[in-house]
Protein backbone atom coordinates (compact mmCIF):
# COMPACT_ATOMS: atom_id res chain seq x y z
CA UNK A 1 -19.06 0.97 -0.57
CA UNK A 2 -16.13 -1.17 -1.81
CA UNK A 3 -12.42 -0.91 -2.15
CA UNK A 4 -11.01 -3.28 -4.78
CA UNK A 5 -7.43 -3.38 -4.22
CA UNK A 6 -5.47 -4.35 -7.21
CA UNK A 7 -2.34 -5.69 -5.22
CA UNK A 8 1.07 -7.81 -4.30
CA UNK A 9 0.91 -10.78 -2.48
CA UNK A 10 4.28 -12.18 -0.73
CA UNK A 11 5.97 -14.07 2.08
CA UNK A 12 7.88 -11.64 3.43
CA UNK A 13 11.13 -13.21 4.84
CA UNK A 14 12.31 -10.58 7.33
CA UNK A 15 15.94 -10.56 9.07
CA UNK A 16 16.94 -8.41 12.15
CA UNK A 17 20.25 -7.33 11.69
CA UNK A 18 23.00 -4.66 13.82
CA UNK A 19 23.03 -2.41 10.41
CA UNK A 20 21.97 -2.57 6.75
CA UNK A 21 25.22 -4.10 5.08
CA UNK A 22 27.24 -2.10 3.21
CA UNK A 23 27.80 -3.08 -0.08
CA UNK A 24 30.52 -6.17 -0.53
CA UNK A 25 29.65 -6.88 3.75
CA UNK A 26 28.29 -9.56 5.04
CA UNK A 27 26.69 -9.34 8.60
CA UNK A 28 24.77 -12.05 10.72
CA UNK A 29 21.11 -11.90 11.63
CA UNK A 30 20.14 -11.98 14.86
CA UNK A 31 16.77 -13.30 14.04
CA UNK A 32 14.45 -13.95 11.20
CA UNK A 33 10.60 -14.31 10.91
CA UNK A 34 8.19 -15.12 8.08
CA UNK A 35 4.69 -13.12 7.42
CA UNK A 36 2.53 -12.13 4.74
CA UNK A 37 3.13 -8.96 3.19
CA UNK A 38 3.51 -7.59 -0.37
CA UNK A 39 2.48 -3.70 -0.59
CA UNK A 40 -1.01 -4.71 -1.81
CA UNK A 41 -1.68 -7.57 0.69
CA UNK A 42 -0.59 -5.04 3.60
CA UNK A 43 -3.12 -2.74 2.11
CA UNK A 44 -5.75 -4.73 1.84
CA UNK A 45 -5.54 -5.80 5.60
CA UNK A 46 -5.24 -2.07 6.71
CA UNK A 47 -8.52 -1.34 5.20
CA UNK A 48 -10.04 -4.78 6.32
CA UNK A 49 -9.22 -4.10 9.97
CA UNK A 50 -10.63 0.04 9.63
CA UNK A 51 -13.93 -1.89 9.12
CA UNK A 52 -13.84 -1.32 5.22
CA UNK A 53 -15.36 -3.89 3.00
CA UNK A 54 -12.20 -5.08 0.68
CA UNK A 55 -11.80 -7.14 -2.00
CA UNK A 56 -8.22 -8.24 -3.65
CA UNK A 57 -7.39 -9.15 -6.65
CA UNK A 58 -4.45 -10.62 -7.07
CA UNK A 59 -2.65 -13.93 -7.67
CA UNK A 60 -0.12 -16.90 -5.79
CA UNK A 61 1.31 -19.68 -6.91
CA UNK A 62 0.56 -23.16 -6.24
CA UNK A 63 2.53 -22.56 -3.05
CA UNK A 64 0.67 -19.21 -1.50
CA UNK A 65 -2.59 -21.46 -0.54
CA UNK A 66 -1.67 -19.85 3.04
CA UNK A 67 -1.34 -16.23 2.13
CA UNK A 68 -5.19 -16.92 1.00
CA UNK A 69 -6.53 -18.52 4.14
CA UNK A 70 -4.44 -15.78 6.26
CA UNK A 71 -6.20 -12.97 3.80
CA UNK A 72 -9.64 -14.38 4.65
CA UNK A 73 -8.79 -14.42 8.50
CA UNK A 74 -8.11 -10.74 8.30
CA UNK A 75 -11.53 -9.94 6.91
CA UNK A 76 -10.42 -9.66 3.15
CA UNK A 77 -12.49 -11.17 0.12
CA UNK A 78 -10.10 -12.73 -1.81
CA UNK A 79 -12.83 -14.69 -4.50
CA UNK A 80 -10.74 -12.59 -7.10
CA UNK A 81 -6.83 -14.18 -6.09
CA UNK A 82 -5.98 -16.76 -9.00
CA UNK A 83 -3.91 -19.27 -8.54
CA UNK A 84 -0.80 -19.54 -11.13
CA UNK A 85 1.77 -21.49 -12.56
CA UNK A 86 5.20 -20.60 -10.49
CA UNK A 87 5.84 -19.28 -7.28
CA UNK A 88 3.93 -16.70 -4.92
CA UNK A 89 5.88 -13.64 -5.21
CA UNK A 90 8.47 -12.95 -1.83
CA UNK A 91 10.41 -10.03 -0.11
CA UNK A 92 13.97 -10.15 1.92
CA UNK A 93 13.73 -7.49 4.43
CA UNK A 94 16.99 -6.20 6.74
CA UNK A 95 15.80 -4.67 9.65
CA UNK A 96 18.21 -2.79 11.39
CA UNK A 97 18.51 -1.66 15.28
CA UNK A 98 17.12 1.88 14.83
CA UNK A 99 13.80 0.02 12.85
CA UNK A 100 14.89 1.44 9.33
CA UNK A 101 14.55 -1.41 5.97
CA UNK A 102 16.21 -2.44 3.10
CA UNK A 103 14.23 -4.89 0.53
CA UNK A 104 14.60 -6.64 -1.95
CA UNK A 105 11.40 -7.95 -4.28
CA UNK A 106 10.82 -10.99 -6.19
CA UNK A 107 7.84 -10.54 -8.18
CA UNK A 108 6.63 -14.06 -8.96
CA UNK A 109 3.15 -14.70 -9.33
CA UNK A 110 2.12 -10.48 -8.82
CA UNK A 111 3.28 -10.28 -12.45
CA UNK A 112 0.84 -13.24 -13.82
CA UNK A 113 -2.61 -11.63 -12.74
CA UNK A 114 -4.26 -12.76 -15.62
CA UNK A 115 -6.61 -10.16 -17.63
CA UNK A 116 -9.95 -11.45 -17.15
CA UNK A 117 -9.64 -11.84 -13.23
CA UNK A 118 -9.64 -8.34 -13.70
CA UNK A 119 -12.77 -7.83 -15.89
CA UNK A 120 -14.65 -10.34 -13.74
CA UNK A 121 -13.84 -8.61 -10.48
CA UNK A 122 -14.88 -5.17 -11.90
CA UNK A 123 -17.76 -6.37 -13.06
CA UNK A 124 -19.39 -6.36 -9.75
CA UNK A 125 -18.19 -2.90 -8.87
CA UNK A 126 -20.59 0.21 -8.24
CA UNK A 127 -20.72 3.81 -9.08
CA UNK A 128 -18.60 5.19 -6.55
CA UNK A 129 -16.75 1.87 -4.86
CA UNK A 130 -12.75 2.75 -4.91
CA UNK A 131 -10.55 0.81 -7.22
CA UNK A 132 -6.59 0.75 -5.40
CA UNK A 133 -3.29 0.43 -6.64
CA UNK A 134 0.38 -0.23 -6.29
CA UNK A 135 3.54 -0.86 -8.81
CA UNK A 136 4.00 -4.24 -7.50
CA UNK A 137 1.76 -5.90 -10.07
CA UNK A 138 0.74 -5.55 -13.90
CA UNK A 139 -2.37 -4.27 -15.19
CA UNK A 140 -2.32 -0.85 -13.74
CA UNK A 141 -3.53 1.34 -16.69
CA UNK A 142 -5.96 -0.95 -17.59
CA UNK A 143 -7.25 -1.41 -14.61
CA UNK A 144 -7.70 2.57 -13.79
CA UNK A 145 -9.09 3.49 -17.08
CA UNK A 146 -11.70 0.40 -16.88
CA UNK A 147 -12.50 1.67 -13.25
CA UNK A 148 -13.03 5.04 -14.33
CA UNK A 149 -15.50 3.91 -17.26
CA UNK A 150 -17.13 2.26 -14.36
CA UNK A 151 -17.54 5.69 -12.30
CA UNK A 152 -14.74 4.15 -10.12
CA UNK A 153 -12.58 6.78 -7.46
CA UNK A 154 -9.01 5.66 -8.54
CA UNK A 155 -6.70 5.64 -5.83
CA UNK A 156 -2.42 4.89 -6.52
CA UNK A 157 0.02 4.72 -4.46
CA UNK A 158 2.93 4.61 -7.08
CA UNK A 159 5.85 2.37 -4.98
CA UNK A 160 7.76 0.76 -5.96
CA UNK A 161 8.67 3.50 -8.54
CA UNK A 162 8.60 2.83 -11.74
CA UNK A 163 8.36 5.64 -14.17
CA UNK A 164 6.47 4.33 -17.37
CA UNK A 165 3.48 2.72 -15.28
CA UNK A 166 3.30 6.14 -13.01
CA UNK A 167 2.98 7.91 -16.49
CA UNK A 168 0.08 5.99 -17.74
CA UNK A 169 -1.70 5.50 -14.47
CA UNK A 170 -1.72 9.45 -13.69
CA UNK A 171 -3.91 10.67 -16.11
CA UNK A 172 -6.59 8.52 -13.80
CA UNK A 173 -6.24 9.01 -10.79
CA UNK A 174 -8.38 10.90 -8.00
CA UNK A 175 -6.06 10.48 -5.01
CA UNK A 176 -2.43 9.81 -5.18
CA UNK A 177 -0.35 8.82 -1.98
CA UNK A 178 2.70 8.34 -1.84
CA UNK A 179 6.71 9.40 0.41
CA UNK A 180 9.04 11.69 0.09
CA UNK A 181 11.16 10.10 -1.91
CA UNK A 182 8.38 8.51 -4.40
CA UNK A 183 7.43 12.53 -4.81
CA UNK A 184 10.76 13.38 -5.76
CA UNK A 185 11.25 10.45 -8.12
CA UNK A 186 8.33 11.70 -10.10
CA UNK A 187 8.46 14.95 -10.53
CA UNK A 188 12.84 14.36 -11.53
CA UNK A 189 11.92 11.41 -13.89
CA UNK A 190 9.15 12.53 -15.17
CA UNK A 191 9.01 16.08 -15.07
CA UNK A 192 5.82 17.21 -13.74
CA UNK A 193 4.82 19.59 -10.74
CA UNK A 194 1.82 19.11 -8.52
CA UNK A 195 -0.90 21.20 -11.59
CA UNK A 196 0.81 18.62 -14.07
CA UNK A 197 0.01 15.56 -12.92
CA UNK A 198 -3.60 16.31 -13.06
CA UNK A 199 -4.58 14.72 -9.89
CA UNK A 200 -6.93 16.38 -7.53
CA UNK A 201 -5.42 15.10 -4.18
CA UNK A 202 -2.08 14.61 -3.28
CA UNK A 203 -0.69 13.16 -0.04
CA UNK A 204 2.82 12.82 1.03
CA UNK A 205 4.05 11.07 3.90
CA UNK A 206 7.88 12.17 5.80
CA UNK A 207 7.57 9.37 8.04
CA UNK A 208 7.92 10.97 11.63
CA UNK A 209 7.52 14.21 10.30
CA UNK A 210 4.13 13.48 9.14
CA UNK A 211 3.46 14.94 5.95
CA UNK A 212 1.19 17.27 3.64
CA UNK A 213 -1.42 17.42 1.43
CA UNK A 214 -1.63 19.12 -1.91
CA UNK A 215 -4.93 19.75 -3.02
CA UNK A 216 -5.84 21.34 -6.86
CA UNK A 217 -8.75 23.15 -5.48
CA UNK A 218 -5.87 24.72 -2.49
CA UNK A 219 -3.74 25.86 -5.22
CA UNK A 220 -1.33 22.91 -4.46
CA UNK A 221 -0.36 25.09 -1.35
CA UNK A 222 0.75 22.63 1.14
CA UNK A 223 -0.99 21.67 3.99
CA UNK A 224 0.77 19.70 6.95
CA UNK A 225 -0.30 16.90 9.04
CA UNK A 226 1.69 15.77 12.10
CA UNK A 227 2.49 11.62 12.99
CA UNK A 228 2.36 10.61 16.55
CA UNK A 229 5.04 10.53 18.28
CA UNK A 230 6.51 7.19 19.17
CA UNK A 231 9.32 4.44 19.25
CA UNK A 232 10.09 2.61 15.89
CA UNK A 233 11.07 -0.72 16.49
CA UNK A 234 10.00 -1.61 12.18
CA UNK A 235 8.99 0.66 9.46
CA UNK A 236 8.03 -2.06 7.33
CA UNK A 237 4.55 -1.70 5.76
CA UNK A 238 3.66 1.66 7.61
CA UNK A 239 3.07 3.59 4.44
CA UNK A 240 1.25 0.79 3.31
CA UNK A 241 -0.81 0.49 6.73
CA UNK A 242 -1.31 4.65 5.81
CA UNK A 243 -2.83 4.31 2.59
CA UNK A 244 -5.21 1.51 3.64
CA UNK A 245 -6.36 3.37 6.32
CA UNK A 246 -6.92 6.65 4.64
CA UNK A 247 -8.97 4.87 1.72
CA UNK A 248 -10.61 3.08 4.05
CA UNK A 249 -11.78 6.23 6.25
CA UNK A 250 -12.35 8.09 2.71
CA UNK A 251 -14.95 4.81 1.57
CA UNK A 252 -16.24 5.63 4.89
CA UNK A 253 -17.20 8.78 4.39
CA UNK A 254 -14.81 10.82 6.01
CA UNK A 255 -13.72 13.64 5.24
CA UNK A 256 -10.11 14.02 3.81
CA UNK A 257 -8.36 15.80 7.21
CA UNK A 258 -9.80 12.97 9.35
CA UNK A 259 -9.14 10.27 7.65
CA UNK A 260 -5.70 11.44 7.28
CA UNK A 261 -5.31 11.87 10.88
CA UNK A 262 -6.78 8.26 11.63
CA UNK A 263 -4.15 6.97 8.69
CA UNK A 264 -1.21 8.61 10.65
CA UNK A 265 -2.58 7.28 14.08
CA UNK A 266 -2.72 3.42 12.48
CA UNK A 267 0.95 3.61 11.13
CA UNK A 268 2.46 5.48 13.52
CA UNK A 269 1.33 2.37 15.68
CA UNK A 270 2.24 -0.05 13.10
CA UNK A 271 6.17 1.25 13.18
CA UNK A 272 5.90 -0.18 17.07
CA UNK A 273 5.54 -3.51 15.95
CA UNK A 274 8.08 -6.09 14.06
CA UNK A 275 6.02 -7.56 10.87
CA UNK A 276 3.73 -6.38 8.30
CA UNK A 277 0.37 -7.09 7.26
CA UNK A 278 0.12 -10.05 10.57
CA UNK A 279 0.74 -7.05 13.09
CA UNK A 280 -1.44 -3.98 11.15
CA UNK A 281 -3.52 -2.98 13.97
CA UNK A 282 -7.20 -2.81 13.66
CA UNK A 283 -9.55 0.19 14.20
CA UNK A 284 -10.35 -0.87 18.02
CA UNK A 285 -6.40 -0.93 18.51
CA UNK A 286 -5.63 2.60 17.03
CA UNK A 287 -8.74 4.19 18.99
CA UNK A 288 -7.19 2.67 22.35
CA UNK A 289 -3.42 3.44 21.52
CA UNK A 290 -4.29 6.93 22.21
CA UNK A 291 -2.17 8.74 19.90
């Protein structure tokens, strides 16, 4: 089938620094790098390289002809990326010694998909073919209810958090994926548990804890998975290198458990490399890691 990632794309502009600055400090990098990211380019590529067929939908500006060609490189269709007026949406990213982020977004062109790119794309979906999404674009709710009128699986992974988009996304979603954090944010802001969201599947990652899975026919009863353990040199895009991978082996035919534990195998070797979607490892890479 065919995962149609509605998704961020950005330079990421990523700084290695001693510590994340306090606020009011300022500290000296000790080296900086430039990549392609954004949470829905990163996804896109994770899927890509665990042999999924992806296509992203999305848009750069006049200056993100690169972040198109690199796309393509990685195995991604990108027919549906417009190009728009202004600037290809970009990331600052701290990096401190321990691996551990801080980020800062500017949303550019992710926030100028146009409407009808949309349409178009989903157009050529099929009963069945995934439609994924993150908060770093617009179009969310329109783009799950339209996929679900199409007999689309909606899966959302709901970072960065935003609380009115979450709301209207929910009520369409079949697999929802998201940290910690992003679970707590939720259910706080919003006020729901696990039976009122009204999503079937539930994943949360803890980073090197692993994580669980809530399921509705489980009872929401939690279920825990384990991460590899390794050496984090950068966190950066590992929960997005997680959800690629787990739609991916889900598209795949996998079942839920497995996919999960390939998902965890991919980011767990993700976090031992510095960059995002130019380092995600592909499927041979996470079968000879040996995690």
């Amino acid at each position: 089938m065919t995962i149609w990632n509605l998704g961020s794309i950005n330079a990421d502009l990523a700084y290695a620094v001693p510590h994340l600055p306090a606020p009011g400090e300022t500290i000296a990098a000790t080296s900086r790098m430039v990549g392609l990211g954004g949470k829905g380019a990163n996804m896109s590529v994770a899927a890509a390289r665990c042999a999924a067929r992806v296509v992203h939908l999305g848009a750069v500006g006049a200056d993100g002809a690169w972040a198109i060609e690199r796309m393509m490189e990685y195995g991604v269709d990108t027919r549906f990326i417009a190009t728009v007026d202004g600037v290809t949406g970009h990331a600052v990213i701290m990096i401190d010694a321990a691996g551990e982020n801080s980020i800062i977004l500017h949303h550019g062109a992710n926030h100028e998909i146009p409407y009808d790119l949309l349409a178009r794309a989903l157009s050529e979906a099929g009963t069945g073919d995934w439609l994924l999404m993150q908060n770093e674009t617009l179009l969310q709710p329109e783009a799950a209810q339209l996929a679900r009128r199409m007999g689309l699986k909606v899966a959302y992974a709901p970072a960065p958090f935003e609380a009115e988009a979450t709301r209207a996304v929910l009520p369409h979603v079949d697999l929802l994926v998201l940290n910690a954090l992003e679970l707590e944010q939720l259910q706080q802001v919003l006020g729901l548990d696990f039976a009122g969201m009204g999503v079937a599947t539930v994943v949360v990652t803890e980073g090197a804890k692993g994580g669980r899975v809530h399921q509705q026919r489980g009872g929401w009863q939690p279920e825990r998975f384990e991460a590899p353990k390794v050496v984090a040199v950068d966190t950066t895009g590992a929960g997005d290198t997680f959800t690629g991978y787990l739609v991916a082996g889900l598209d795949r035919g996998m079942p839920l458990r497995q996919a999960i534990g390939l998902a965890a195998r991919a980011s767990a070797l993700m976090v031992t490399r510095n960059g995002t979607a130019d380092v995600i490892p592909d499927l041979k890479d996470v079968q000879d890691a040996g995690l």
